[in-house]
C-alpha atoms as a PDB file:
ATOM      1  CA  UNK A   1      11.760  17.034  10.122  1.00  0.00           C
ATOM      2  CA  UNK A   2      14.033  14.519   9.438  1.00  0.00           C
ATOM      3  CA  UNK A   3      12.106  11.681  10.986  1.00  0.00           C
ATOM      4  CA  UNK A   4       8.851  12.249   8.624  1.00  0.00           C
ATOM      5  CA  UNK A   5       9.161  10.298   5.614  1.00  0.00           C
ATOM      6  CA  UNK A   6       6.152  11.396   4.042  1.00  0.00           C
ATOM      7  CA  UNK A   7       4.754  14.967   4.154  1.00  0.00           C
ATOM      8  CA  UNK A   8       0.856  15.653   2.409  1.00  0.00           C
ATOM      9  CA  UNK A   9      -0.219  19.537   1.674  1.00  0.00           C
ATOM     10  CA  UNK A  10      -3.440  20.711   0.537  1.00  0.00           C
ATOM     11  CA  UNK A  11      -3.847  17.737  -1.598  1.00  0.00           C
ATOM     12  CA  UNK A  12      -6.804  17.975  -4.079  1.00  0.00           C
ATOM     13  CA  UNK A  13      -7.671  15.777  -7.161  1.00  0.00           C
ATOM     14  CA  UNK A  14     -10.528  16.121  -9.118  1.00  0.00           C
ATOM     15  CA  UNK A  15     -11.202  13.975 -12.223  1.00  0.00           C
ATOM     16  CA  UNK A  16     -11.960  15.072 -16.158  1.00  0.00           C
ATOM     17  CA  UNK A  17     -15.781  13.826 -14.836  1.00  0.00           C
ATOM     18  CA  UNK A  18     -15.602  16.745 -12.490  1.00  0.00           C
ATOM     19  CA  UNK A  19     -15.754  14.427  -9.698  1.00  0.00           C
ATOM     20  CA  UNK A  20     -13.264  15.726  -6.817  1.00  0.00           C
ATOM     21  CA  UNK A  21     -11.868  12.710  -5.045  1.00  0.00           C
ATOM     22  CA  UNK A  22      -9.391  14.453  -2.766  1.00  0.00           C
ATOM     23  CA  UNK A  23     -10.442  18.010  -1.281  1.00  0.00           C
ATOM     24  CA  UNK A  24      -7.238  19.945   0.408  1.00  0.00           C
ATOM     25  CA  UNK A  25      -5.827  16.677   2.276  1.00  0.00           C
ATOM     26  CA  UNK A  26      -3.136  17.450   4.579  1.00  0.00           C
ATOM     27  CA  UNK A  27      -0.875  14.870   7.064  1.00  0.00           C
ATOM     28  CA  UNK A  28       2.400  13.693   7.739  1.00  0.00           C
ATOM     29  CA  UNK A  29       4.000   9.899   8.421  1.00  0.00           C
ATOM     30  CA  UNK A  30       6.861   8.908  10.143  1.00  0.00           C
ATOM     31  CA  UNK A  31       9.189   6.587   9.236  1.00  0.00           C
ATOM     32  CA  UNK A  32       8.456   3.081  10.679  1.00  0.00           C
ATOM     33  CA  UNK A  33       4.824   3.784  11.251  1.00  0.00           C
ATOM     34  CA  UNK A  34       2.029   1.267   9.941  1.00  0.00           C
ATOM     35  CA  UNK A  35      -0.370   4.004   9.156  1.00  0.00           C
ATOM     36  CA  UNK A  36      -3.977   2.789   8.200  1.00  0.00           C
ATOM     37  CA  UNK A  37      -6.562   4.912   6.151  1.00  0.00           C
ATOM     38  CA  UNK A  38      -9.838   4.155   6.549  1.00  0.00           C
ATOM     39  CA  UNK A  39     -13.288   5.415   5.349  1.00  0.00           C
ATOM     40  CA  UNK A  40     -16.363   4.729   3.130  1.00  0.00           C
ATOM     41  CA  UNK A  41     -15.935   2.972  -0.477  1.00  0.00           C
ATOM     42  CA  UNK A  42     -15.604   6.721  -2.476  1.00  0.00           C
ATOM     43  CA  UNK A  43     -14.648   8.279   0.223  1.00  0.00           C
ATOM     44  CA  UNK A  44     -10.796   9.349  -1.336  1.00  0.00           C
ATOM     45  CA  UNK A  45      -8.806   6.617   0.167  1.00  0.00           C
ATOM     46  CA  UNK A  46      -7.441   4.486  -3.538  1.00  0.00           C
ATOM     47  CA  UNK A  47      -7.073   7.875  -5.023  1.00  0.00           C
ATOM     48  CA  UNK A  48      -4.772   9.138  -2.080  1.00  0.00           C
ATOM     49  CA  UNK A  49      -2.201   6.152  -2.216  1.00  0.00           C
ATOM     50  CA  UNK A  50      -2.668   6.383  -6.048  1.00  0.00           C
ATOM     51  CA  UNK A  51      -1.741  10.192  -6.137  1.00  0.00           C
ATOM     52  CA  UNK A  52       1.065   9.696  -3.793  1.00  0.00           C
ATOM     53  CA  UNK A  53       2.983   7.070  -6.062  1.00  0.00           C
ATOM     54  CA  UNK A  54       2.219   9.051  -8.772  1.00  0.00           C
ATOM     55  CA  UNK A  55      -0.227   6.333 -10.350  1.00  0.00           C
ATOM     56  CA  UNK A  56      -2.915   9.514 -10.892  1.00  0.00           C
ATOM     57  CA  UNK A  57      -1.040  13.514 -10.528  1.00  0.00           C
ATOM     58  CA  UNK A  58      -2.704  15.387  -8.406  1.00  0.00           C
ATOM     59  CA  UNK A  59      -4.547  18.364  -9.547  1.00  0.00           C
ATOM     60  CA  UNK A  60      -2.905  20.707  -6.905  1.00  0.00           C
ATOM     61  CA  UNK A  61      -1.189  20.427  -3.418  1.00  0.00           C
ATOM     62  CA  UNK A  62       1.678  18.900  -2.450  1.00  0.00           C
ATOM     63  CA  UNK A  63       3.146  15.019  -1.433  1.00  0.00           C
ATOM     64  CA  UNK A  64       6.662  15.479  -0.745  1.00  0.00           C
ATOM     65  CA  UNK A  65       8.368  11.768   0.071  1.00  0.00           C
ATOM     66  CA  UNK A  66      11.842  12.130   1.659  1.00  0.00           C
ATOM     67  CA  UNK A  67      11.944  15.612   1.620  1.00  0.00           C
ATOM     68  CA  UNK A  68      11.766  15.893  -2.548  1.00  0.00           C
ATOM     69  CA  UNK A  69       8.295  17.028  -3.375  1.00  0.00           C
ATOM     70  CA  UNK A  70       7.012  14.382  -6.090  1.00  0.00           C
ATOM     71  CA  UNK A  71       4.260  16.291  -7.112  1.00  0.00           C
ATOM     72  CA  UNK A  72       5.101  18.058 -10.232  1.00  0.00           C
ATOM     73  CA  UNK A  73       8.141  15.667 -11.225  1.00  0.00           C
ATOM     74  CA  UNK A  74       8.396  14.546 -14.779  1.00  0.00           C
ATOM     75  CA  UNK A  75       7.625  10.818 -15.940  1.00  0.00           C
ATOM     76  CA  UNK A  76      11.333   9.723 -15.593  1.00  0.00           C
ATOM     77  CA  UNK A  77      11.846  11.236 -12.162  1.00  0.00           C
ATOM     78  CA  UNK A  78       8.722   9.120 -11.238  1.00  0.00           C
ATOM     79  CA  UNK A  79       9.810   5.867 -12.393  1.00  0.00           C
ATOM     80  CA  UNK A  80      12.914   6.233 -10.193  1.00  0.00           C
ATOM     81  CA  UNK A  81      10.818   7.123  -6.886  1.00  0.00           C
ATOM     82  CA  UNK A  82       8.404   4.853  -7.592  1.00  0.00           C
ATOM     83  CA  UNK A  83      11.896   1.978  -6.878  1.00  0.00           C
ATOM     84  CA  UNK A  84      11.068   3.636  -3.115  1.00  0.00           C
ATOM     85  CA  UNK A  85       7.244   3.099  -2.902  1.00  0.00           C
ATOM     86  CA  UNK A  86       5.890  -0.257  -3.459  1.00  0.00           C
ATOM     87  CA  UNK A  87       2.080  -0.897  -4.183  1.00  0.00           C
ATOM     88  CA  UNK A  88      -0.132  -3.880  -3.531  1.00  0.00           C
ATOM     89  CA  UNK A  89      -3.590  -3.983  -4.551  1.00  0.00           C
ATOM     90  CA  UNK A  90      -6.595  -5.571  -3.919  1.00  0.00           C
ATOM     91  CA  UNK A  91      -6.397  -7.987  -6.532  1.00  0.00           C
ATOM     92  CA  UNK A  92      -2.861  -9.510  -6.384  1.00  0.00           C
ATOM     93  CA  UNK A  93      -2.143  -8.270 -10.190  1.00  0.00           C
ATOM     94  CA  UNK A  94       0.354 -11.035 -10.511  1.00  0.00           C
ATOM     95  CA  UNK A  95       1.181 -12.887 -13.939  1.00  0.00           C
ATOM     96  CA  UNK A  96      -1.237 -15.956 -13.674  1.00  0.00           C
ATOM     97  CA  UNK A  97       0.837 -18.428 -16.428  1.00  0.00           C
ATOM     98  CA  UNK A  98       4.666 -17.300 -14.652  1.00  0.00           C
ATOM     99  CA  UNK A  99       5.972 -19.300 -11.607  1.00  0.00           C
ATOM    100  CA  UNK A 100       5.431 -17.518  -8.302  1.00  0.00           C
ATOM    101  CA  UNK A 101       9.334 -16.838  -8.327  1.00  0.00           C
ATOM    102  CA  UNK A 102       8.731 -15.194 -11.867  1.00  0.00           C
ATOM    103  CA  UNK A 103       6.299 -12.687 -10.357  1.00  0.00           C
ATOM    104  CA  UNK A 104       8.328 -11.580  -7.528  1.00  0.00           C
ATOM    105  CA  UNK A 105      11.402 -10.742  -9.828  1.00  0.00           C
ATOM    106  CA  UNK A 106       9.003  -8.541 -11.660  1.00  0.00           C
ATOM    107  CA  UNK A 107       9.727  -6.559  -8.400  1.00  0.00           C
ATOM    108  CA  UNK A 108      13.041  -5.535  -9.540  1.00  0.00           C
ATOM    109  CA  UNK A 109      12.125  -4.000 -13.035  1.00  0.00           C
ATOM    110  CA  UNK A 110      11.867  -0.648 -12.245  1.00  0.00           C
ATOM    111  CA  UNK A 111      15.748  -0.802 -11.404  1.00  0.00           C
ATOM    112  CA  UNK A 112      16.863  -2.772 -14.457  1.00  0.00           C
ATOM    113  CA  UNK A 113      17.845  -1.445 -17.890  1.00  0.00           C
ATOM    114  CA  UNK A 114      15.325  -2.049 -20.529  1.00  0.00           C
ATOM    115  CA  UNK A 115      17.963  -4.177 -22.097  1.00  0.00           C
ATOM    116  CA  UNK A 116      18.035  -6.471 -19.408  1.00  0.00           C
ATOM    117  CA  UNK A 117      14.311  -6.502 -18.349  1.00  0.00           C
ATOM    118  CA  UNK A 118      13.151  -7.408 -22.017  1.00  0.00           C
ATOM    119  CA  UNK A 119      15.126 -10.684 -21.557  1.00  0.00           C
ATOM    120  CA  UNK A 120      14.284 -11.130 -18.118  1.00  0.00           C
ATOM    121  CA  UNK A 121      18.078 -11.374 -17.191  1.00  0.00           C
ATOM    122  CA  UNK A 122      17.960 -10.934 -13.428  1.00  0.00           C
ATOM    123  CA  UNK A 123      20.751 -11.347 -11.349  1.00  0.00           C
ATOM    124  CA  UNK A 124      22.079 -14.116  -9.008  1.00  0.00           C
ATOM    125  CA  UNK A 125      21.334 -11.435  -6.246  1.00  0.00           C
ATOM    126  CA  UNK A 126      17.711 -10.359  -7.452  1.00  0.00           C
ATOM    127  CA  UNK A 127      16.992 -14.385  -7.446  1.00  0.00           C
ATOM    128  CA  UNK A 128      18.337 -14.580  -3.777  1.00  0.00           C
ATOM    129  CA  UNK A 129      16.539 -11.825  -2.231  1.00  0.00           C
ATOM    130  CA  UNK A 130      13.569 -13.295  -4.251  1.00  0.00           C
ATOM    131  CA  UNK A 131      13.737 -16.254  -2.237  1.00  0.00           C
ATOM    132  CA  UNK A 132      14.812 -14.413   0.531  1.00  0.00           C
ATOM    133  CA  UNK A 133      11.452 -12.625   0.774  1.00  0.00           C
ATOM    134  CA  UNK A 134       9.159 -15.494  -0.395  1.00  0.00           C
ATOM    135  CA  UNK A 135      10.548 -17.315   3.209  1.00  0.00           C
ATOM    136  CA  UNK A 136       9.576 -13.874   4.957  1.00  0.00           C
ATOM    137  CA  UNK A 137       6.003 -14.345   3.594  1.00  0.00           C
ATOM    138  CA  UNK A 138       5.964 -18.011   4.323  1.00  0.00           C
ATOM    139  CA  UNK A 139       5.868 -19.312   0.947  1.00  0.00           C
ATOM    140  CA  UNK A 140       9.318 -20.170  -0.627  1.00  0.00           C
ATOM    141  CA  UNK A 141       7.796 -23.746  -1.338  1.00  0.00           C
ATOM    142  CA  UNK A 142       5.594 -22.585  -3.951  1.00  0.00           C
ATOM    143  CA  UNK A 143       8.392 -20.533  -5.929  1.00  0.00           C
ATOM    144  CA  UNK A 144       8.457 -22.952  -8.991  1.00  0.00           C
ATOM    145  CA  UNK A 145       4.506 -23.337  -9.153  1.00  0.00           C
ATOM    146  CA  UNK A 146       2.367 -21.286 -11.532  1.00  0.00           C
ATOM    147  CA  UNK A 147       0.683 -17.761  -9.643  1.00  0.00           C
ATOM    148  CA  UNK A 148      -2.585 -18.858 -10.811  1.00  0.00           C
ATOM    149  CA  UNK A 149      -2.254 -22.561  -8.697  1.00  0.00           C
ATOM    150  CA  UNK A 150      -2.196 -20.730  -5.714  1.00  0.00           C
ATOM    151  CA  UNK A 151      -4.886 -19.507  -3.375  1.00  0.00           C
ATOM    152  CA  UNK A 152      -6.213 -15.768  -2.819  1.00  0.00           C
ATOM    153  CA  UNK A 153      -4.324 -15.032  -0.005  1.00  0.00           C
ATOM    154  CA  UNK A 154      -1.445 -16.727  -1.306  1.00  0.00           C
ATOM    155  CA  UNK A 155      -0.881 -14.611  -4.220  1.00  0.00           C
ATOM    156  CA  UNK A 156      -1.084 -11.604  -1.744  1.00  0.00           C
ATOM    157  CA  UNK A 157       1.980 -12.937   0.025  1.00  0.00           C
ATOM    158  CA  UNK A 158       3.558 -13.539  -3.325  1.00  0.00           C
ATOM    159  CA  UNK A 159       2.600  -9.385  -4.462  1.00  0.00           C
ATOM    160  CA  UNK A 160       3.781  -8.615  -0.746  1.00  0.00           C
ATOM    161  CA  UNK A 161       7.072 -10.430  -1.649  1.00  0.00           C
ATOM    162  CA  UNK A 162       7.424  -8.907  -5.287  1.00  0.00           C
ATOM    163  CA  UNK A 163       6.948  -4.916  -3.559  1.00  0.00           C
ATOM    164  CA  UNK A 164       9.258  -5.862  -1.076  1.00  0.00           C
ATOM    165  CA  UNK A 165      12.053  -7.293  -3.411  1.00  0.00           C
ATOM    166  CA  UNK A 166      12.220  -3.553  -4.907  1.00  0.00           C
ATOM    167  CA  UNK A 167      13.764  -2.638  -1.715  1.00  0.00           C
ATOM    168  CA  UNK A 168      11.151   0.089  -0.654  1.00  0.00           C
ATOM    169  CA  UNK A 169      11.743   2.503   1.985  1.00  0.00           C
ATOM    170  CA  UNK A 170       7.457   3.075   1.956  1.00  0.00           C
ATOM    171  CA  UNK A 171       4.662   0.307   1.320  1.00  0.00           C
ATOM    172  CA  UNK A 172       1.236   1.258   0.218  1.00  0.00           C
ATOM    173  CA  UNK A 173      -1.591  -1.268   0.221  1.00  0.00           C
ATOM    174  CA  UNK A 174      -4.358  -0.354  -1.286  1.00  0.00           C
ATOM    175  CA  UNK A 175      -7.477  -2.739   0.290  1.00  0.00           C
ATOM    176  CA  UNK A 176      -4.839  -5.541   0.519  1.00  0.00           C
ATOM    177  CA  UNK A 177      -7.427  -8.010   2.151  1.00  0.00           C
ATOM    178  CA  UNK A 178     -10.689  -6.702   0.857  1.00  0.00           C
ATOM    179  CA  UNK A 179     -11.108 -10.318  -1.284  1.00  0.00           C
ATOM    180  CA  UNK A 180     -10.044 -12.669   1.224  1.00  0.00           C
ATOM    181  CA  UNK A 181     -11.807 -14.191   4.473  1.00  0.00           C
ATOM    182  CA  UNK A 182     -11.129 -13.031   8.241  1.00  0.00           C
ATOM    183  CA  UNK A 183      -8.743 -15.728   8.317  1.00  0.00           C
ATOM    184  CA  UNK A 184      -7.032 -15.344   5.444  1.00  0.00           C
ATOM    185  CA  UNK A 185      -7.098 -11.320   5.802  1.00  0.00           C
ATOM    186  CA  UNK A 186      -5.280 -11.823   9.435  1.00  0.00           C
ATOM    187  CA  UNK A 187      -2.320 -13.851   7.866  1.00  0.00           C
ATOM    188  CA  UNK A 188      -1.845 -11.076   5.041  1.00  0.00           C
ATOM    189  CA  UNK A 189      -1.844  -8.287   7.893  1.00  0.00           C
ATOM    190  CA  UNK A 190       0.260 -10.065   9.946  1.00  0.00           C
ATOM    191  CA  UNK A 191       3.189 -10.678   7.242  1.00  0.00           C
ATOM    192  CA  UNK A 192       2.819  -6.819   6.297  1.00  0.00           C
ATOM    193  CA  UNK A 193       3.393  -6.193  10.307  1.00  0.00           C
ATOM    194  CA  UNK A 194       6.655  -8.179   9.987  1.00  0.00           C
ATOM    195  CA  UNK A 195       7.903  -6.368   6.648  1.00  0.00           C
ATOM    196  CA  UNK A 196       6.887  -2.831   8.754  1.00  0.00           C
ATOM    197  CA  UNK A 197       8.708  -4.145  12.007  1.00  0.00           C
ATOM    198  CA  UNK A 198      11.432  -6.583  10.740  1.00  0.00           C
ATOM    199  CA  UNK A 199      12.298  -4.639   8.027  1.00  0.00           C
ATOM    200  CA  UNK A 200      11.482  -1.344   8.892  1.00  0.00           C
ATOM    201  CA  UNK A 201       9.645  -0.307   6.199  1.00  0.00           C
ATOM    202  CA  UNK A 202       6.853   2.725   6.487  1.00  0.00           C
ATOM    203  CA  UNK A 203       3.064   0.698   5.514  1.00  0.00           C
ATOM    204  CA  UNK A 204       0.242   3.248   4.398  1.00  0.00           C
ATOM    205  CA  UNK A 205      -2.495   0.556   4.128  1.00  0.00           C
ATOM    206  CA  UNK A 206      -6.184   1.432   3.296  1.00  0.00           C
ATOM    207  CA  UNK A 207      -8.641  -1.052   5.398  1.00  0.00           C
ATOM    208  CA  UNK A 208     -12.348  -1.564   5.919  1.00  0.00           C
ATOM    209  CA  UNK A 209     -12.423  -3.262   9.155  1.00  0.00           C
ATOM    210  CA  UNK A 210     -11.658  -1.496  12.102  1.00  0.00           C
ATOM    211  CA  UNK A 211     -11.091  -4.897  13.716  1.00  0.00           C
ATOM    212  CA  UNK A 212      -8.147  -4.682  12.018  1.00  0.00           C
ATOM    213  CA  UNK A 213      -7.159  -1.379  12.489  1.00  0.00           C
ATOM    214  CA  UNK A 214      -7.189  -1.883  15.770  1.00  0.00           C
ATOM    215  CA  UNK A 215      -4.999  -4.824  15.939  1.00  0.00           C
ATOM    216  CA  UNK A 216      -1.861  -3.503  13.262  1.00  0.00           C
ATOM    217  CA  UNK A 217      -2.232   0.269  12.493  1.00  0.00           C
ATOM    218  CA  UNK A 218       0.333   2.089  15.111  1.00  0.00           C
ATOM    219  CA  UNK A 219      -1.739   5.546  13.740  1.00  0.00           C
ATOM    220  CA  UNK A 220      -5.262   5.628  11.832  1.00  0.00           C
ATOM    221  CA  UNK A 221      -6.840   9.013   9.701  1.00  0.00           C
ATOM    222  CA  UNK A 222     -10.031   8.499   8.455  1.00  0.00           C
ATOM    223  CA  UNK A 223     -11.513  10.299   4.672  1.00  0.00           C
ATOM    224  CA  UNK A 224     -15.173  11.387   4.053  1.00  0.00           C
ATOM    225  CA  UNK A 225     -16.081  12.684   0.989  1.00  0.00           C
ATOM    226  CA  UNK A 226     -12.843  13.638   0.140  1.00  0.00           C
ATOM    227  CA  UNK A 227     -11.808  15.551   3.215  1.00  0.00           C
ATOM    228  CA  UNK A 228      -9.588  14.303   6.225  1.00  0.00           C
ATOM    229  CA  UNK A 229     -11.883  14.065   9.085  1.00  0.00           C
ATOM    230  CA  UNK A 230     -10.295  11.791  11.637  1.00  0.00           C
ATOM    231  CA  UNK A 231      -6.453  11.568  12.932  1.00  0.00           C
ATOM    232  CA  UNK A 232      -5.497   9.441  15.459  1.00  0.00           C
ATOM    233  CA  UNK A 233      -4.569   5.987  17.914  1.00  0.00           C
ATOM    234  CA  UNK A 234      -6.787   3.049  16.486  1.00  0.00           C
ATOM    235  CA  UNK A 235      -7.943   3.339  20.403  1.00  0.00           C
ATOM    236  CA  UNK A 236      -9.473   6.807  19.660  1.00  0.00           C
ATOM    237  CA  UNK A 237     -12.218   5.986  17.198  1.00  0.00           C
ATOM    238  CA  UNK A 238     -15.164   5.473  19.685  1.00  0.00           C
ATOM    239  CA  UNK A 239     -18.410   4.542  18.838  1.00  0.00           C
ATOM    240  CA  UNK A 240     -19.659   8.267  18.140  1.00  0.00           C
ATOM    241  CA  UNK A 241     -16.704   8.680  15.744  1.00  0.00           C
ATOM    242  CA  UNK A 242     -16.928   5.696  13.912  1.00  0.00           C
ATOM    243  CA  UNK A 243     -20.721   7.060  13.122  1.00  0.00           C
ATOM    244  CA  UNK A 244     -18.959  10.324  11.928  1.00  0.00           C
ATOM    245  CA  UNK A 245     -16.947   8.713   9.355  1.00  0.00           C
ATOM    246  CA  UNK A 246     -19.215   5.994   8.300  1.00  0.00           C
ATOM    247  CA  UNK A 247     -22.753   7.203   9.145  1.00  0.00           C
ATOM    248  CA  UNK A 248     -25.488   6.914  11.591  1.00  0.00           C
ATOM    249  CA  UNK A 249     -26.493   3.518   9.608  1.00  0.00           C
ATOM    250  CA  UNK A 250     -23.238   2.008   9.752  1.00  0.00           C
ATOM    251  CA  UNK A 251     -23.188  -1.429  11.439  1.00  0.00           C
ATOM    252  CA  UNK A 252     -21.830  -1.499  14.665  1.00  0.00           C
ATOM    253  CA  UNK A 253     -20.546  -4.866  14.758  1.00  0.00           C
ATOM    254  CA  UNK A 254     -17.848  -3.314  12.615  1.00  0.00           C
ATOM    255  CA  UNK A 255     -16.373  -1.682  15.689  1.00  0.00           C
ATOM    256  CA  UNK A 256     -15.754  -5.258  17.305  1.00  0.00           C
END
């Protein structure tokens, strides 16, 4: 269907350890949805967004991303889809001694000629959508100020800024506020809600708190051990399911 911009088959990965992360995964996404993954700590979810940016290959199944199945394409055809997905993890991965501005021009490097990215020659263009997306995140002020000045959530907004300056047509965010505090987390969330809704760009975020879930996913599928076992509206998970992804012990202030 046209309007799916992601499309997940059978997808398994096990690693050399013999440990098998993903076990026959299967879902679609629309574009323009702010899908949210949720689910234990080893329950799949890194290893998902990793296998469908190509960061890990999957060990079979299929992830086909604007109709092209990525799955079994060579190292160059990856480099050029990976333009389309950006990636933010949990822990910023910026370049602590470059300027702010610095790091989100990294965005573009993937689309540059080795030539030009060994020099760091970026164009007028690249600087001004730089900018451009350092306002959308609320921080163009800090652009000449070293990454490793800034605060936690701060250099999220700047990694937010730097995946979104690639241009993506897909965002995945891999635990994007797992380091930061409520606060902090709800400022993050709220800038990737304007990149999804502003921008229109497709968010596949893993989260912990359903809190959260609740208040930005538009569509929630939950992994244990490996295995889908949950697909849904944030308002679905009741009580009895939230015990069935995260066990009978599982706090229930985390529902909340």
């Amino acid at each position: 269907m046209s309007d799916m911009i992601l499309s997940v088959r059978n997808l398994v990965k096990t690693y050399p350890n013999g440990v098998q992360a993903l076990k026959g995964v299967s879902f679609d996404v629309k574009k323009g949805e702010f899908l949210v993954v949720i689910g234990l700590s080893g329950s799949g979810k890194s290893t998902l967004l990793r296998c469908i940016n190509r960061l890990h290959d999957p060990s079979s199944g299929d992830v086909l991303f604007e109709g092209k199945n990525i799955s079994r394409l060579d190292s160059d055809a990856v480099k050029s889809i990976r333009t389309k997905i950006g990636m933010i993890f949990q822990h910023f991965n910026l370049i602590p001694r470059h300027t702010v501005l610095s790091n989100v021009l990294m965005g573009r490097l993937g689309q540059m000629s080795i030539w030009k990215s060994l020099f760091g020659m970026f164009s007028d263009e690249d600087k001004n959508n730089a900018i451009k997306y350092l306002k959308l995140v609320g921080i163009s002020d800090k652009a000449k100020i070293r990454a490793d000045q800034l605060s936690g959530g701060q250099q999220q907004r700047v990694a937010i800024a730097r995946a979104l300056v690639q241009n993506p047509s897909m965002l995945l965010a891999d635990e994007p506020v797992a380091s930061l505090d409520p606060a902090t987390s709800h400022i993050v969330m709220d800038y990737l809600k304007k990149a999804n809704q502003e921008l229109g760009i497709t968010i596949i975020c893993n989260l912990h708190f359903l809190s959260l879930v609740r208040q930005y996913a538009t569509r929630v599928i939950a992994l244990k051990d490996g295995q889908l076992v949950f697909e849904g509206s944030p308002d679905d998970i009741t009580e009895e399911w939230f015990r069935k992804i995260y066990g009978d012990d599982a706090r229930e202030v985390r529902i909340n």
